[in-house]
Protein backbone atom coordinates (compact mmCIF):
# COMPACT_ATOMS: atom_id res chain seq x y z
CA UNK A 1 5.95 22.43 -23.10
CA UNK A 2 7.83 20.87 -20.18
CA UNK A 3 7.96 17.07 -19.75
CA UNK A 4 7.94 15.97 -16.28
CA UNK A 5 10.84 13.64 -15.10
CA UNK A 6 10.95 10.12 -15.12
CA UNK A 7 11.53 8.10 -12.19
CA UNK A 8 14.89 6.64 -11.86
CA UNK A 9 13.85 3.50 -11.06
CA UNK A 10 11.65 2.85 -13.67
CA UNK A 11 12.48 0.73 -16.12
CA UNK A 12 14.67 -0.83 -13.37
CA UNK A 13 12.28 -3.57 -13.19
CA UNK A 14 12.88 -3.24 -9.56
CA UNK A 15 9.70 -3.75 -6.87
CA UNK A 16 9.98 0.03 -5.22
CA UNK A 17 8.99 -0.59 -1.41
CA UNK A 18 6.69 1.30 -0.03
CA UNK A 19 5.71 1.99 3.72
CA UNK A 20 1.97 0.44 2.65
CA UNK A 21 3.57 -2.77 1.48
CA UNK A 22 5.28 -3.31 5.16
CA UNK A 23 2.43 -1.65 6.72
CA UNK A 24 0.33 -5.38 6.12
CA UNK A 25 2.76 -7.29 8.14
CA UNK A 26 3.00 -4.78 11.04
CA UNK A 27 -1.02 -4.98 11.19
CA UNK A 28 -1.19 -8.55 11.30
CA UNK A 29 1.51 -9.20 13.92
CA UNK A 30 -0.79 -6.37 16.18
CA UNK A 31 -3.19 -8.08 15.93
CA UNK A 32 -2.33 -11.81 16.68
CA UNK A 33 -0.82 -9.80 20.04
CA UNK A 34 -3.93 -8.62 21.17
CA UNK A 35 -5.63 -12.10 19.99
CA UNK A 36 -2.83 -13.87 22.55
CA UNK A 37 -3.72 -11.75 25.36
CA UNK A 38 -0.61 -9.67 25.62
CA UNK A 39 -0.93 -6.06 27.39
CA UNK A 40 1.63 -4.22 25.77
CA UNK A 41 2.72 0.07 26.05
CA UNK A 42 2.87 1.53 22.77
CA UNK A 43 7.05 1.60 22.86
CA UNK A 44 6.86 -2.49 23.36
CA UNK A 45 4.27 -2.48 20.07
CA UNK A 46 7.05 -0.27 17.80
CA UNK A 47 10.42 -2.31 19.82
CA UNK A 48 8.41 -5.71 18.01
CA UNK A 49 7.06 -4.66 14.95
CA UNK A 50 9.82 -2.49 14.12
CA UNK A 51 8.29 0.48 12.77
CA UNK A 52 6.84 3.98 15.03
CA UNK A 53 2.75 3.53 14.62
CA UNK A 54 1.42 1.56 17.30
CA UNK A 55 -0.36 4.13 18.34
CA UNK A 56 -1.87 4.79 14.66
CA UNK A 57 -2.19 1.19 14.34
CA UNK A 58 -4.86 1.31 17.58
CA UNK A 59 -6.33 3.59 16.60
CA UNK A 60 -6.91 1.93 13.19
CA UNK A 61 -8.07 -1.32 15.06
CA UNK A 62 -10.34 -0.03 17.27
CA UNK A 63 -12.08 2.28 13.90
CA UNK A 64 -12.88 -1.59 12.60
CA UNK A 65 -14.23 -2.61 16.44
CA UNK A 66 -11.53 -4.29 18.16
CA UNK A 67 -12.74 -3.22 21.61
CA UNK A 68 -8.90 -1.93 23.08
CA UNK A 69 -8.67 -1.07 26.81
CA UNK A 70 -6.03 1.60 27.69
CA UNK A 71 -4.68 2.34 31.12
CA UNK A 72 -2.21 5.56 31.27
CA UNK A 73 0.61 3.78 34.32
CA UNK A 74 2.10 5.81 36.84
CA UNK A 75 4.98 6.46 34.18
CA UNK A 76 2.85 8.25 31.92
CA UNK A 77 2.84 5.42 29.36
CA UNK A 78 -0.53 3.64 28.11
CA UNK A 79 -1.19 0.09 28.76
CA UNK A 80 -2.89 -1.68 25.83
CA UNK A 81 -5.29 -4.73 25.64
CA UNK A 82 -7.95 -6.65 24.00
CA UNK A 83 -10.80 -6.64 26.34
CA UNK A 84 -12.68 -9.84 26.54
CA UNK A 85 -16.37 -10.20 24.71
CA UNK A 86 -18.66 -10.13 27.17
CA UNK A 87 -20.91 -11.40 24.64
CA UNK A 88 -19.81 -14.68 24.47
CA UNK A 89 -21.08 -17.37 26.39
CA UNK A 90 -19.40 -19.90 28.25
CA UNK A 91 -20.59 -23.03 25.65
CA UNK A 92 -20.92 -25.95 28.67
CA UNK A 93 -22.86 -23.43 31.55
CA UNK A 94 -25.70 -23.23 28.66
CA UNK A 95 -25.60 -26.98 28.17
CA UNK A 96 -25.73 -27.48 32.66
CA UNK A 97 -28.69 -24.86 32.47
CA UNK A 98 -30.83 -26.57 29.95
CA UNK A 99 -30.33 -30.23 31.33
CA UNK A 100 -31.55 -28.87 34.91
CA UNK A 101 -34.52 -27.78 33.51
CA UNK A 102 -35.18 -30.66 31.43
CA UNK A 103 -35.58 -32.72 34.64
């Protein structure tokens, strides 16, 4: 019977690095992006996070519900952004309303 091969690095008691492991950090730094309000083509997304799956990365985003707006720009690139929640309220326009009627 054959054995399979072992790995070269084990027994290194090295950390291999995977993709996955760098994949976290790339995610994260999307993200607080979009949080700051930055519209951003899918080149300037790979030029910062130095890696080639922004557009993967969107796509992952927007399969938890991050609501991303694209725009395809007269150069044939797509413009990316966080649209706002229209669900949120302004917090002192409630407060105005309810005082009005109080009186």
């Amino acid at each position: 019977m054959k054995r399979k091969k072992e790995s070269p690095a084990k027994g290194l008691g090295q950390q291999v690095l995977r993709k996955d492991n760098h994949s976290g950090r790339i995610y994260s730094t999307v993200r607080a992006l979009f949080l700051q309000g930055y519209k951003l083509t899918a080149k300037q997304i790979n030029a910062l996070t130095g890696s080639n799956d922004a557009r993967k990365i969107i796509s992952d985003l927007r399969r938890e519900g991050w609501n991303i707006v694209d725009l395809r720009l007269p150069n044939g690139c797509k413009l990316y952004w966080l649209a706002e929640d229209v669900r949120q309220g302004e917090l002192f326009a409630e407060v105005v309303e309810s005082n009005s009627m109080a009186v």
